[in-house]
N, C-alpha and C. Protein backbone atom coordinates (compact mmCIF):
# COMPACT_ATOMS: atom_id res chain seq x y z
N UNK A 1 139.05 -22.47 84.48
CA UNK A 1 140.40 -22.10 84.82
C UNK A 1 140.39 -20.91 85.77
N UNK A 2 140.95 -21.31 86.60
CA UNK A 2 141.30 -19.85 87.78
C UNK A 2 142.34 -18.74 87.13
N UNK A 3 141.90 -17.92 88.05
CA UNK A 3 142.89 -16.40 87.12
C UNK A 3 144.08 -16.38 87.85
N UNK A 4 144.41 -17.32 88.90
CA UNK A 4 145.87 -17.77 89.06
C UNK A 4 146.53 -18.17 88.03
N UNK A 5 146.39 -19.15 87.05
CA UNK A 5 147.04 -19.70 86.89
C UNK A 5 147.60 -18.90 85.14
N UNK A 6 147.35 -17.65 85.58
CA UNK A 6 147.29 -16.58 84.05
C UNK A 6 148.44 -15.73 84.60
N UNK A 7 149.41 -15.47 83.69
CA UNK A 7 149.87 -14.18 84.12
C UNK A 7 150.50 -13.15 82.90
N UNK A 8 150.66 -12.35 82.78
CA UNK A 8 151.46 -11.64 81.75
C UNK A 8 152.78 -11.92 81.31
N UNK A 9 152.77 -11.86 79.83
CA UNK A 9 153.85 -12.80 78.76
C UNK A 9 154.07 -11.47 78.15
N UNK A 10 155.02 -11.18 77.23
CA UNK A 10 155.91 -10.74 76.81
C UNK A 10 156.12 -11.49 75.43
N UNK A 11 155.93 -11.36 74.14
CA UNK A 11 156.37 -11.82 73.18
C UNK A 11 157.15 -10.34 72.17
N UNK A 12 157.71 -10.83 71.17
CA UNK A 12 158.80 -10.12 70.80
C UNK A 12 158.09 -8.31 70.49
N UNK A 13 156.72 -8.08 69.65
CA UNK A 13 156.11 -7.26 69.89
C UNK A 13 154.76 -7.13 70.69
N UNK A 14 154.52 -7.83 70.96
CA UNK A 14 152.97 -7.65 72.07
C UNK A 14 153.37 -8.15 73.22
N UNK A 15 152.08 -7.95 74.60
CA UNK A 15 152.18 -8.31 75.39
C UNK A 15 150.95 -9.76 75.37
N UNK A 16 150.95 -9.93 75.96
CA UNK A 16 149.66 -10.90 76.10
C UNK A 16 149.40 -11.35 77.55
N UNK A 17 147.96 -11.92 78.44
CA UNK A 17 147.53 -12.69 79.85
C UNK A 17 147.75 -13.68 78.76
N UNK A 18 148.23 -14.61 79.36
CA UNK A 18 148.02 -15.98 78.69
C UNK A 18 148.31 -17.22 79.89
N UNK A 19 148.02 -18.45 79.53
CA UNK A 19 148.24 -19.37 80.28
C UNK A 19 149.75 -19.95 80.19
N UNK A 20 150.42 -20.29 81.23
CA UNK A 20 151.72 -21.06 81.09
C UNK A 20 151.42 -22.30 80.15
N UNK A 21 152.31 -22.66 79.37
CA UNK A 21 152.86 -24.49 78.86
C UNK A 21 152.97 -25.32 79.98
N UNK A 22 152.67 -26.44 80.37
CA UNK A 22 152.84 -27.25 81.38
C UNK A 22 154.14 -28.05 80.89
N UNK A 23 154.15 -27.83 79.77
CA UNK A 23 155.44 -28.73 79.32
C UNK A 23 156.50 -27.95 79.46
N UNK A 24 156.96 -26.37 79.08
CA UNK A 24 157.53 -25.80 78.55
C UNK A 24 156.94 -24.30 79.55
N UNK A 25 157.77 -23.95 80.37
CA UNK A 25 157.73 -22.74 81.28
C UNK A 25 157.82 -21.81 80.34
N UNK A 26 158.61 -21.56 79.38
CA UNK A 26 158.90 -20.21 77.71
C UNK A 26 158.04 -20.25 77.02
N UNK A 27 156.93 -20.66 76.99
CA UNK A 27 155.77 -21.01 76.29
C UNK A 27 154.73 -20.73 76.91
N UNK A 28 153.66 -20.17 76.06
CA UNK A 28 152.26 -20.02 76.30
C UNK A 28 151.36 -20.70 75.63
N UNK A 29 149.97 -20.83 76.49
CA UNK A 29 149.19 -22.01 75.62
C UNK A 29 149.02 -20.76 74.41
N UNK A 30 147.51 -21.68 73.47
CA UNK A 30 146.97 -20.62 72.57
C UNK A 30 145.39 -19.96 73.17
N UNK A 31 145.31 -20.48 74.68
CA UNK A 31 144.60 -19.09 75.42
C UNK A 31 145.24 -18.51 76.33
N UNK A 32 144.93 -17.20 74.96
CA UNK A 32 145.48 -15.73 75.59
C UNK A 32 145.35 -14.71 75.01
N UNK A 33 145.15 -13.63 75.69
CA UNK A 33 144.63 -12.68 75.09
C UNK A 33 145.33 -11.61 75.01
N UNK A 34 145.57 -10.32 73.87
CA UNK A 34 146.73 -9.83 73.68
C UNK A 34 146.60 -8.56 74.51
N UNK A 35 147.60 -8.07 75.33
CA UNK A 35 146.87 -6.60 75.58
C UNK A 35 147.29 -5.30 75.03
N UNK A 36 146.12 -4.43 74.80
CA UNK A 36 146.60 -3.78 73.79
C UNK A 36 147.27 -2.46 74.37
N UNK A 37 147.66 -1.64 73.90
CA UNK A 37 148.84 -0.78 74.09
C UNK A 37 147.87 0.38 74.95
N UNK A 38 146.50 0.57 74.44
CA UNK A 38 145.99 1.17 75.15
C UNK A 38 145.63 0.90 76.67
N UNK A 39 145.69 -0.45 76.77
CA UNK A 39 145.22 -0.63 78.56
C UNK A 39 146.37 -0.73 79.34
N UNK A 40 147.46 -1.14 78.06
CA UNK A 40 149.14 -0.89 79.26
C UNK A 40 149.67 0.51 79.70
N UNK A 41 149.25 1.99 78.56
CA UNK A 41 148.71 2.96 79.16
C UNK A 41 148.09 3.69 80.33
N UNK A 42 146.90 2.86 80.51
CA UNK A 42 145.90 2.87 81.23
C UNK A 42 146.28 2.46 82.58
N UNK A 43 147.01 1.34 82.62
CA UNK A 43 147.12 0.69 83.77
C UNK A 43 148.34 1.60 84.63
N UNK A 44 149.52 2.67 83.37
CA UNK A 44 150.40 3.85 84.36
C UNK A 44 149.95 4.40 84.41
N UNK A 45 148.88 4.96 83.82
CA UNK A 45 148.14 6.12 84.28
C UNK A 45 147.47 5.66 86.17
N UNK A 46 147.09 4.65 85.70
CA UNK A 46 146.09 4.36 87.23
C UNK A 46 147.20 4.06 87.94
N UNK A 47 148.24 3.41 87.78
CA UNK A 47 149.53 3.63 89.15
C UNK A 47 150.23 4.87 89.72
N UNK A 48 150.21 5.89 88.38
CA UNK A 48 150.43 7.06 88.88
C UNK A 48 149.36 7.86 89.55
N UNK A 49 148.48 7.81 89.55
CA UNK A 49 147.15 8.00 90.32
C UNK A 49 147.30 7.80 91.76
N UNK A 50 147.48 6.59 91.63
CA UNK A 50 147.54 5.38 92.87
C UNK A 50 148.49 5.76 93.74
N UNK A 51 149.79 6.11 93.10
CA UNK A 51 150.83 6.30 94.27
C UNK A 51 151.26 8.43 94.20
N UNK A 52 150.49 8.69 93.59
CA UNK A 52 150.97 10.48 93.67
C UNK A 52 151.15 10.73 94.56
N UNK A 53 150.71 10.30 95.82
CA UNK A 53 151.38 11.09 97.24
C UNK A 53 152.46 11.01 97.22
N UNK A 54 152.75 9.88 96.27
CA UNK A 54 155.11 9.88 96.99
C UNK A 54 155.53 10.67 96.11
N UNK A 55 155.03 11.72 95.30
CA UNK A 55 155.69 12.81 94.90
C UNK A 55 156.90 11.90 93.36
N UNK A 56 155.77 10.95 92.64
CA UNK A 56 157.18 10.78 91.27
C UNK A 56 156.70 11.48 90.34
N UNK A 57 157.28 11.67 89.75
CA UNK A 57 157.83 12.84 88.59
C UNK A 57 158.43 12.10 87.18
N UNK A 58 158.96 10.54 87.61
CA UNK A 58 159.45 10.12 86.19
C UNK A 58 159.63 8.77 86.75
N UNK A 59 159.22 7.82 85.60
CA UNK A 59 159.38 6.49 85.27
C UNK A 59 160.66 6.55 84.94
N UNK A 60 161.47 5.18 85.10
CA UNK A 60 162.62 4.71 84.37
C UNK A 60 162.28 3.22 84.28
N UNK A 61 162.62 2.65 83.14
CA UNK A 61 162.29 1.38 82.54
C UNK A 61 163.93 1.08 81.88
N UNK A 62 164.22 -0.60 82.67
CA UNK A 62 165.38 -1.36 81.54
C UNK A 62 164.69 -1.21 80.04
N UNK A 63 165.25 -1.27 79.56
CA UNK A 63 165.33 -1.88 78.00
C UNK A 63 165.78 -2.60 77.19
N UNK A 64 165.03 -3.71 76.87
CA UNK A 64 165.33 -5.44 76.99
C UNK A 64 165.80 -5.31 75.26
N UNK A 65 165.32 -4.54 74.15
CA UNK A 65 166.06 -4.23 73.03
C UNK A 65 167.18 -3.76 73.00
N UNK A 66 167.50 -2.92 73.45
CA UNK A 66 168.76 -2.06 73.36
C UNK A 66 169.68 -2.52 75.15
N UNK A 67 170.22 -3.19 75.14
CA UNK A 67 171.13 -3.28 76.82
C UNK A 67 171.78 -2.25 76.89
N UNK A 68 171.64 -2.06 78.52
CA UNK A 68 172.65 -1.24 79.04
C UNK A 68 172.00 0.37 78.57
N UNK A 69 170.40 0.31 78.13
CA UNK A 69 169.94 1.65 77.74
C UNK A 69 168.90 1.98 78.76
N UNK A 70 168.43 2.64 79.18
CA UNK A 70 166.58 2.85 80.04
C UNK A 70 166.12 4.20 79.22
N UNK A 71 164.84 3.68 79.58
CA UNK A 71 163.71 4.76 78.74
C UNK A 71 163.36 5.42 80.08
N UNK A 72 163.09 6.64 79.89
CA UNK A 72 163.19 7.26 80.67
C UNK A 72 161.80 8.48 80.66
N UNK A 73 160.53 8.42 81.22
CA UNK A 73 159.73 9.26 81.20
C UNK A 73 159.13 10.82 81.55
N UNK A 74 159.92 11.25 81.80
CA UNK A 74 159.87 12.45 82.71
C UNK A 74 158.09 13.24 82.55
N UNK A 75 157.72 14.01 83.44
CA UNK A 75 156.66 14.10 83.51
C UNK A 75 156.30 15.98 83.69
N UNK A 76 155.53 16.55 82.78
CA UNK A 76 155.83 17.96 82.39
C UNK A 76 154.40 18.36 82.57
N UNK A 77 154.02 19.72 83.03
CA UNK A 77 152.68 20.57 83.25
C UNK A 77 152.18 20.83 82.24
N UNK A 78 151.05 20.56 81.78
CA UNK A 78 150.42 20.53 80.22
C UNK A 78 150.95 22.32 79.38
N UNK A 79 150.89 22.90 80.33
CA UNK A 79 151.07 24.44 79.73
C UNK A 79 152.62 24.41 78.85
N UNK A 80 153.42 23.42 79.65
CA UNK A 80 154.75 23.43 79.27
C UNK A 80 155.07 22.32 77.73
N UNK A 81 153.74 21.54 77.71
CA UNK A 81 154.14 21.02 76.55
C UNK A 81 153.80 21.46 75.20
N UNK A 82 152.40 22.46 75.49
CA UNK A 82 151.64 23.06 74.73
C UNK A 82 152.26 24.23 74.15
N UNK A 83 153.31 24.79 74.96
CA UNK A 83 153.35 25.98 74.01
C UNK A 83 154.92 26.17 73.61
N UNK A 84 155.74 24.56 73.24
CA UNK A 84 156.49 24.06 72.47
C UNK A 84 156.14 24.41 70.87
């Protein structure tokens, strides 16, 4: 199987790469693999890396639980969280 034909799913608490249903586009086969909270981490850390020259300072994310809410990340100098 080519790594086209994989993409990231969304189930009610995990994420998972998994393969599409050929029958059923809302569906995933049962190969797939879950990803864990630590590499979805990992992977803003390495975008914020990636794009720091454009100067962001804070994520904002919809929020598919709660409508009409966003999570909102703001981003603080370690000295400033530490001596909270």
């Amino acid at each position: 199987m080519a790594a086209k034909d994989y993409k990231i799913c969304c189930a009610l608490f995990k994420a998972y790469i998994a393969k599409e249903s050929k029958r059923d586009e809302n569906c995933m086969t049962d190969d797939r693999r879950e990803i864990p909270e630590g590499e979805i981490l990992m992977l803003i850390d390495w975008w914020l890396d990636k794009n720091a020259g454009e100067n962001v300072n804070r994520l904002v994310f919809d929020s598919f639980f709660r409508e009409g809410k966003k999570v909102v990340m703001r981003f603080a100098d370690a000295d400033e969280i530490f001596q909270k």
